[in-house]
PDB file of N, CA and C in Angstrom:
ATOM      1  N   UNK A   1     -30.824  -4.420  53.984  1.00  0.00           N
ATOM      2  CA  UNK A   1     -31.032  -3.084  53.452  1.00  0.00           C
ATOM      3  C   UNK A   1     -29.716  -2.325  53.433  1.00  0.00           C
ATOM      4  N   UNK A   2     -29.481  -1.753  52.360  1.00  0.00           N
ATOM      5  CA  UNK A   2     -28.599  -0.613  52.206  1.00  0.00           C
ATOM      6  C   UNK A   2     -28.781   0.717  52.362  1.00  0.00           C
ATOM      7  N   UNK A   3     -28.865   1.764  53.196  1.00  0.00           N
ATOM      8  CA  UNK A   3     -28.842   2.631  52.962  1.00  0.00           C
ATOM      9  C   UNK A   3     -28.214   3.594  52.121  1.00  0.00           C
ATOM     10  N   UNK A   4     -28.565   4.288  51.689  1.00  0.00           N
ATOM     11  CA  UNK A   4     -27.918   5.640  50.717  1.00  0.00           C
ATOM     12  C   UNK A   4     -27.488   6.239  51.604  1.00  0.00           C
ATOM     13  N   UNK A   5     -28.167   6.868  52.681  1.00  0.00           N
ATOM     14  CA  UNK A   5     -27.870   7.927  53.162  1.00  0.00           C
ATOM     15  C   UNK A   5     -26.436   7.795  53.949  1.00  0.00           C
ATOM     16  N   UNK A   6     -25.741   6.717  53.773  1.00  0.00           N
ATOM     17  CA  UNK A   6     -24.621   6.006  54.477  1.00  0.00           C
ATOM     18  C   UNK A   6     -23.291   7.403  53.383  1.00  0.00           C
ATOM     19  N   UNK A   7     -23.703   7.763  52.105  1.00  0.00           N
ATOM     20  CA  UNK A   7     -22.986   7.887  51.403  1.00  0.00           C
ATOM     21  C   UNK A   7     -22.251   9.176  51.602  1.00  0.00           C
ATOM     22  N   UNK A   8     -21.121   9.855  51.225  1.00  0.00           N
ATOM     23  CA  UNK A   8     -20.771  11.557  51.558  1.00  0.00           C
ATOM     24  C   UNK A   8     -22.185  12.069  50.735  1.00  0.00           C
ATOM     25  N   UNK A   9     -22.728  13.276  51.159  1.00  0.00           N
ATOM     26  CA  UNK A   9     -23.649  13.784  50.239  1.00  0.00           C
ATOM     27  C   UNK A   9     -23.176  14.508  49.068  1.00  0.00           C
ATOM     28  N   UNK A  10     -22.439  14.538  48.393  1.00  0.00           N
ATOM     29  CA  UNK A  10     -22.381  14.965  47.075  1.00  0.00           C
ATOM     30  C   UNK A  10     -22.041  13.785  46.027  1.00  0.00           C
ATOM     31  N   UNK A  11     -22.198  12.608  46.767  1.00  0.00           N
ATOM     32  CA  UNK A  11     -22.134  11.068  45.874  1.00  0.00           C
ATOM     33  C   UNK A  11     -24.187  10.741  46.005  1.00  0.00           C
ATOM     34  N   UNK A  12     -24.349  11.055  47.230  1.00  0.00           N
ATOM     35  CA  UNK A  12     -25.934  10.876  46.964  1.00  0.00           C
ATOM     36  C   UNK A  12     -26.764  12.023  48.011  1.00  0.00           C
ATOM     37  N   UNK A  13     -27.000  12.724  46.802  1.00  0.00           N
ATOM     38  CA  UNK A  13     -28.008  13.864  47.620  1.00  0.00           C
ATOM     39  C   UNK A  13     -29.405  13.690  47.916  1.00  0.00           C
ATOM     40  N   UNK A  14     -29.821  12.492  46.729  1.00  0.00           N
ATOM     41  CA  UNK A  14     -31.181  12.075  46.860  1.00  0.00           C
ATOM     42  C   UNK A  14     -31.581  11.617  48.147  1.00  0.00           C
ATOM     43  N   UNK A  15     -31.371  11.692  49.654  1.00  0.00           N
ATOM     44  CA  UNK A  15     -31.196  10.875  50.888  1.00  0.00           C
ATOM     45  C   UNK A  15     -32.070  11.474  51.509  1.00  0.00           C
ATOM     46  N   UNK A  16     -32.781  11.600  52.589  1.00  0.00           N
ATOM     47  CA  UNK A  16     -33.645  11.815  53.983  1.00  0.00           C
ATOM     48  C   UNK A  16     -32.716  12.599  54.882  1.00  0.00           C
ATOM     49  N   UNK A  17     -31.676  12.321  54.860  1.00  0.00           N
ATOM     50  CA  UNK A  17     -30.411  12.635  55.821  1.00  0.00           C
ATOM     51  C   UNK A  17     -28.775  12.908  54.900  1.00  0.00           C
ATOM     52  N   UNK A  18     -28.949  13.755  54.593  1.00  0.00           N
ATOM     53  CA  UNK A  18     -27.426  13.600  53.872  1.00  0.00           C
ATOM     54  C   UNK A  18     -26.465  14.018  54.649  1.00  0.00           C
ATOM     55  N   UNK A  19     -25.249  12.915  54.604  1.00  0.00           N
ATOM     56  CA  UNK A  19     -23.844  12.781  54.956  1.00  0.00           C
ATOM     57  C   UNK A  19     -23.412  13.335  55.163  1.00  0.00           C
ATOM     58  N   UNK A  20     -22.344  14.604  55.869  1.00  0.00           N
ATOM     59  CA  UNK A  20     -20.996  15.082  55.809  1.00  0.00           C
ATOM     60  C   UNK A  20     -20.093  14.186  56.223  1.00  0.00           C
ATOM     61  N   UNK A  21     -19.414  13.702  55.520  1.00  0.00           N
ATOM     62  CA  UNK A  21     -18.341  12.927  55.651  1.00  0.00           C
ATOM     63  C   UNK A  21     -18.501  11.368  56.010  1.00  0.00           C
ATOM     64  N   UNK A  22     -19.177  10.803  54.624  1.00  0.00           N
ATOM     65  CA  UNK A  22     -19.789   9.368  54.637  1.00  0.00           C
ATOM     66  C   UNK A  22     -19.330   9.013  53.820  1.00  0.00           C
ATOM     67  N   UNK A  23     -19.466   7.941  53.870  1.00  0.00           N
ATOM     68  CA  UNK A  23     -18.581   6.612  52.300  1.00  0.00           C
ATOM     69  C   UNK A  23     -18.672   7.457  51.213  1.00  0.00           C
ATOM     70  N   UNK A  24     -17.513   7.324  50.159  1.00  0.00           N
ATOM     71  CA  UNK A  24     -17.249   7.298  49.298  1.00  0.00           C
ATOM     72  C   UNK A  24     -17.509   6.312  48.624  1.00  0.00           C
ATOM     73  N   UNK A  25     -18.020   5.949  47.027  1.00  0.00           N
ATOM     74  CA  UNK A  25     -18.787   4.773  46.665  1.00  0.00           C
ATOM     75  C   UNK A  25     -17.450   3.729  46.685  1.00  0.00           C
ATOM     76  N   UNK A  26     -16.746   3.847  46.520  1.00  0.00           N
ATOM     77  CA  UNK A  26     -15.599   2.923  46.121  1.00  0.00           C
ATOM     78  C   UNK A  26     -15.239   2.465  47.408  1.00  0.00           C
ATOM     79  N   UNK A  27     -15.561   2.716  48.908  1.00  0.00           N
ATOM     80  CA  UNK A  27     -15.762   1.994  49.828  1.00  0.00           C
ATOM     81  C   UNK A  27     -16.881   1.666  50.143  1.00  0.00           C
ATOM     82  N   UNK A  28     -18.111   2.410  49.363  1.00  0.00           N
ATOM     83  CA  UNK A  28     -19.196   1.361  49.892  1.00  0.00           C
ATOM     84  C   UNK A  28     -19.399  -0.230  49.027  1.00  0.00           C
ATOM     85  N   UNK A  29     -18.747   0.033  47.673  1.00  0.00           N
ATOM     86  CA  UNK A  29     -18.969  -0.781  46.699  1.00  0.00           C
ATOM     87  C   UNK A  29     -18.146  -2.359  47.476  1.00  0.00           C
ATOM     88  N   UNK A  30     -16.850  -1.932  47.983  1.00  0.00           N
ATOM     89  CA  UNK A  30     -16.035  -2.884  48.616  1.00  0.00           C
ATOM     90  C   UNK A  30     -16.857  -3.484  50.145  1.00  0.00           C
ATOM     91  N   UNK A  31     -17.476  -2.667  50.603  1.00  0.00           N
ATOM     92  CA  UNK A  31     -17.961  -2.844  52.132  1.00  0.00           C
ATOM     93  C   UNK A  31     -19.523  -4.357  51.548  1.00  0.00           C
ATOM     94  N   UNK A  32     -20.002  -3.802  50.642  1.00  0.00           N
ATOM     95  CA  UNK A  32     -20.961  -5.077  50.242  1.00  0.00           C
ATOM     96  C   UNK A  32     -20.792  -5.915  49.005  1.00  0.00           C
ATOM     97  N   UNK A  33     -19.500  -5.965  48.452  1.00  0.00           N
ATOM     98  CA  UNK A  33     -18.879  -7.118  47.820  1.00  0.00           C
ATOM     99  C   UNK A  33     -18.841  -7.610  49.453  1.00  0.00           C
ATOM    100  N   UNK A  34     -17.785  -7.584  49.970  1.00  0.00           N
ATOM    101  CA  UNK A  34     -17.360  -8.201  51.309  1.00  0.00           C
ATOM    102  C   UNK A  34     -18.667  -9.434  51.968  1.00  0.00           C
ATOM    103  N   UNK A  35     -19.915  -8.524  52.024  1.00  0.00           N
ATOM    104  CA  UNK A  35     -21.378  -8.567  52.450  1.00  0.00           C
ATOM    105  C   UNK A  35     -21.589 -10.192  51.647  1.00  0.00           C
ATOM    106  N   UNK A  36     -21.284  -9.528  50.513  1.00  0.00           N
ATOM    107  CA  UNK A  36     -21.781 -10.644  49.158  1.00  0.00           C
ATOM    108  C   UNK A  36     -21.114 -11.269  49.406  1.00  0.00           C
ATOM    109  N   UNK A  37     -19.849 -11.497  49.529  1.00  0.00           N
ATOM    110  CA  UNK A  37     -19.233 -12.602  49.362  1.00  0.00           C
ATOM    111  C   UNK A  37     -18.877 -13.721  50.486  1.00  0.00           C
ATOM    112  N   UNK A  38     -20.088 -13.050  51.434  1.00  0.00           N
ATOM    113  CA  UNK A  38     -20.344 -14.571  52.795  1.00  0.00           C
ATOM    114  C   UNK A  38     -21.151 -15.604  52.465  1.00  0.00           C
ATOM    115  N   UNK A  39     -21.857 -15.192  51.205  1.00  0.00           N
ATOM    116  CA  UNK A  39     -22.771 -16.363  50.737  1.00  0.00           C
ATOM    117  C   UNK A  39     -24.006 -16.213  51.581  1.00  0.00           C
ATOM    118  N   UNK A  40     -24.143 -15.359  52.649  1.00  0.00           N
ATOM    119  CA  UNK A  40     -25.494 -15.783  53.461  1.00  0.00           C
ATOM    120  C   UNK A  40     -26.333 -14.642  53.038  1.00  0.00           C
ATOM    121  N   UNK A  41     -26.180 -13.499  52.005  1.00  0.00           N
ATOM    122  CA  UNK A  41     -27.227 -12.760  51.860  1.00  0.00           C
ATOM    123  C   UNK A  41     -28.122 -13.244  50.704  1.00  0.00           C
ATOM    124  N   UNK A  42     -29.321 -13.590  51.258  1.00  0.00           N
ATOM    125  CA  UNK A  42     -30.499 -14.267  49.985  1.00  0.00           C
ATOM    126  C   UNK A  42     -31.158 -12.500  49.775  1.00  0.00           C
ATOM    127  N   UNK A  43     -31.413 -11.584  49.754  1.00  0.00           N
ATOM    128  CA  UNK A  43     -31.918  -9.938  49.248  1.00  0.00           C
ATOM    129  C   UNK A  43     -31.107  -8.935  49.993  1.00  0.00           C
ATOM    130  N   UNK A  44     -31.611  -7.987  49.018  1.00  0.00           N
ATOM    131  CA  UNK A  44     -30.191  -6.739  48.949  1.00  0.00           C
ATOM    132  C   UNK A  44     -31.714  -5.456  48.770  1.00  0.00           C
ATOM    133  N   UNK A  45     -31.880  -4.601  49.226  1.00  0.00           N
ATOM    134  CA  UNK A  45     -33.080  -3.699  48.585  1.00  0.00           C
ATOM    135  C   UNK A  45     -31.688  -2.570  48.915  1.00  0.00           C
ATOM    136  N   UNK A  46     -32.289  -1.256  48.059  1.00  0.00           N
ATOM    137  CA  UNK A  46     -31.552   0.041  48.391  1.00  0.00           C
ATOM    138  C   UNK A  46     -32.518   0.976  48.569  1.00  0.00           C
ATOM    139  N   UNK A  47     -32.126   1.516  50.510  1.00  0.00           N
ATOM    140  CA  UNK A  47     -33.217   2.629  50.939  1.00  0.00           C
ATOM    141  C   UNK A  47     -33.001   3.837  50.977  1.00  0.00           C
ATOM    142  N   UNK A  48     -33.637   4.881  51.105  1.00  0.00           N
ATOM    143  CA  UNK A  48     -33.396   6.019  51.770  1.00  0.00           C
ATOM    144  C   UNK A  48     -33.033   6.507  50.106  1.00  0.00           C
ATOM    145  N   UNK A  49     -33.928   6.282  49.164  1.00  0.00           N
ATOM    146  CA  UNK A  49     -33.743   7.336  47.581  1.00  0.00           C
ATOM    147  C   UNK A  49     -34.541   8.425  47.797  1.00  0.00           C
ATOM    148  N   UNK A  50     -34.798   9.454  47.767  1.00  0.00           N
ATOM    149  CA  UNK A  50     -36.114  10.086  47.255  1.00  0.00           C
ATOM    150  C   UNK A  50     -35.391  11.096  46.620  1.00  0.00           C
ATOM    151  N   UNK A  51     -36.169  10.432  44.827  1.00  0.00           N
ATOM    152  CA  UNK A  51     -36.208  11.376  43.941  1.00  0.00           C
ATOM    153  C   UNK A  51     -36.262  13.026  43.715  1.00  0.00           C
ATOM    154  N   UNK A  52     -37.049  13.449  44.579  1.00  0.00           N
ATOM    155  CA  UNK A  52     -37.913  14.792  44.548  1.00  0.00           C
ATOM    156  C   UNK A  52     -36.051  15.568  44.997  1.00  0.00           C
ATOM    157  N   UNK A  53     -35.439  15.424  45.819  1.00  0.00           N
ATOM    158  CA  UNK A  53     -33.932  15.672  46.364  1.00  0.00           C
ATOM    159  C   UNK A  53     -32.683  14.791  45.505  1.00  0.00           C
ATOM    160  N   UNK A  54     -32.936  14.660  44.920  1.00  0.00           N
ATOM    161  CA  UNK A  54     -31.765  13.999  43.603  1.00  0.00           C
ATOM    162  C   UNK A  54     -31.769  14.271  42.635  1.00  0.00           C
ATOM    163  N   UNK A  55     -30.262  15.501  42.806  1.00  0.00           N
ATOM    164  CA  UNK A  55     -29.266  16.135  41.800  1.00  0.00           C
ATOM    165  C   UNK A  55     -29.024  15.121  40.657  1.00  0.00           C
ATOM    166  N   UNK A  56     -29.696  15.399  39.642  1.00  0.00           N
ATOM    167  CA  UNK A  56     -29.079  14.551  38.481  1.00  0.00           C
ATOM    168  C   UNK A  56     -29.146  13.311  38.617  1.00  0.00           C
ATOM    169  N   UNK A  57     -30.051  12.827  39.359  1.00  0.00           N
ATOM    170  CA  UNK A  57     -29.970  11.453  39.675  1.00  0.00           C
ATOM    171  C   UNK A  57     -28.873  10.733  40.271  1.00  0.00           C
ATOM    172  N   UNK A  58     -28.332  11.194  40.997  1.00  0.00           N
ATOM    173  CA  UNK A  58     -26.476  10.989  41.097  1.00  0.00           C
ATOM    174  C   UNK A  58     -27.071   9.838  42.230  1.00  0.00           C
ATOM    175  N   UNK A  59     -27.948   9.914  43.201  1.00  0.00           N
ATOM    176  CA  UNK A  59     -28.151   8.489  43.687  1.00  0.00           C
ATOM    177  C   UNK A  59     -28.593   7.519  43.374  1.00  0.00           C
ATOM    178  N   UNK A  60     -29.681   7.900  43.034  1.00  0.00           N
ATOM    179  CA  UNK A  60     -30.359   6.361  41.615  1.00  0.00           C
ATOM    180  C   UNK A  60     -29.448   5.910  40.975  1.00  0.00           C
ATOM    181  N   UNK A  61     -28.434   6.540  40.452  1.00  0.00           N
ATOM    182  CA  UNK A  61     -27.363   6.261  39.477  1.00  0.00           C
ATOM    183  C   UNK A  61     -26.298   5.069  40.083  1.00  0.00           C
ATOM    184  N   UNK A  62     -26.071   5.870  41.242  1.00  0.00           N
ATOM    185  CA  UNK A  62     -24.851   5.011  42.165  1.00  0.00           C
ATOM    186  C   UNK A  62     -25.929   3.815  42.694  1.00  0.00           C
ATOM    187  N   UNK A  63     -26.900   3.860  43.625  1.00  0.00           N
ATOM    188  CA  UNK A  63     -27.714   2.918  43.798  1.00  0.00           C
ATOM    189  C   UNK A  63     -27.901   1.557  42.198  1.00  0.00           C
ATOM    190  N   UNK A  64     -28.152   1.806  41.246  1.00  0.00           N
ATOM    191  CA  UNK A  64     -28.018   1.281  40.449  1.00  0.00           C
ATOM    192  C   UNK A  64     -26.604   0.359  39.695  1.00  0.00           C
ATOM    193  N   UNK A  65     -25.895   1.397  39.982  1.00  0.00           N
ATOM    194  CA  UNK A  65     -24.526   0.535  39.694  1.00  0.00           C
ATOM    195  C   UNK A  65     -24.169  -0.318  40.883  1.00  0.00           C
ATOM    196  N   UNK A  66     -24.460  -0.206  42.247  1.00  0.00           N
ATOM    197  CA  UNK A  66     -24.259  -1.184  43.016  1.00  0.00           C
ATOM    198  C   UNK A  66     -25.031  -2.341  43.277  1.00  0.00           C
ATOM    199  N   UNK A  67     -26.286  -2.528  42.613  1.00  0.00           N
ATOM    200  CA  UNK A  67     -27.148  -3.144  42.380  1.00  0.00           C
ATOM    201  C   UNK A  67     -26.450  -4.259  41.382  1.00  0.00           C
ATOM    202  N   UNK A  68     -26.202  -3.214  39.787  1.00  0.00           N
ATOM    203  CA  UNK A  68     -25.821  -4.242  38.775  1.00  0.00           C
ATOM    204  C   UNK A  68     -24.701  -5.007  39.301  1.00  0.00           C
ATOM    205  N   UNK A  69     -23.577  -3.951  40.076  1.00  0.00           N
ATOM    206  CA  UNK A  69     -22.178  -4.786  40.825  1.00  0.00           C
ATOM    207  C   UNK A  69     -22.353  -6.054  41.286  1.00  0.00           C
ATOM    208  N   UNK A  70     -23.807  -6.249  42.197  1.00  0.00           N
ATOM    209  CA  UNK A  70     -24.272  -7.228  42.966  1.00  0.00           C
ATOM    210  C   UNK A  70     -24.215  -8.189  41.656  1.00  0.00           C
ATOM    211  N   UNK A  71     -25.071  -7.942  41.268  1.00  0.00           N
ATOM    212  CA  UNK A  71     -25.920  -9.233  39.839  1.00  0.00           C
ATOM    213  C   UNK A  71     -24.536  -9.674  39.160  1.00  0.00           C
ATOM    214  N   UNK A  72     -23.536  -8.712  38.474  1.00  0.00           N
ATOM    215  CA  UNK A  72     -22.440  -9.178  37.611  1.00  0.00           C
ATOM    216  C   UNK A  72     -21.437  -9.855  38.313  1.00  0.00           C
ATOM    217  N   UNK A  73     -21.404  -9.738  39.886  1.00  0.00           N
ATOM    218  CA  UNK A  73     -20.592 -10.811  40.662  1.00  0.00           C
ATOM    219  C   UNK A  73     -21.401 -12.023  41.008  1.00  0.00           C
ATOM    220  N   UNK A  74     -22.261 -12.057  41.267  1.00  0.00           N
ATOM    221  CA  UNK A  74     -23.065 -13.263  42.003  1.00  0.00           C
ATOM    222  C   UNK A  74     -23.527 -13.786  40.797  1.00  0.00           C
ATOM    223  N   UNK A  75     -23.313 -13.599  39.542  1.00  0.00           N
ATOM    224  CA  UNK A  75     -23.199 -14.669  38.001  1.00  0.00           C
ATOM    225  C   UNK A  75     -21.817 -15.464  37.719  1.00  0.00           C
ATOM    226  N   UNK A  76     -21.051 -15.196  38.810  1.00  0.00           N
ATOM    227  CA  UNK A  76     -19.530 -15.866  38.336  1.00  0.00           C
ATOM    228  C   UNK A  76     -19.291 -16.817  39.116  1.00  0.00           C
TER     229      UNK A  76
END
């Protein structure tokens, strides 16, 4: 599991708990390539969304691009 709520909160507000002073996506994106690239993770889910608290979707959004990140590396 990934949490969101890992993230600074103005990268994901959609969270249960939002951040002051949490990953920036461009270190979380690197922190689970890293993850990915031990070969031992068989599932990846992303927790801690709720819609009803997400600005513009700005976490679904990022949640999503780290998702596709996953899929467009683990095809090569």
């Amino acid at each position: 599991s990934f949490c969101m709520d890992v993230f600074d909160a103005p990268y994901a507000p959609g969270v249960s708990a939002p951040t002051i002073m949490g990953l920036d996506p461009k270190k979380g994106k690197r922190i689970l390539r890293s993850l990915m690239n031990t070969e031992k993770v068989v599932c990846v889910d992303f927790a801690e969304v709720n819609p009803q608290y997400d600005i513009d979707s700005r976490t679904a959004k990022l949640a999503g691009c780290l998702a596709y990140d996953i899929m467009l590396n683990k095809s090569k």
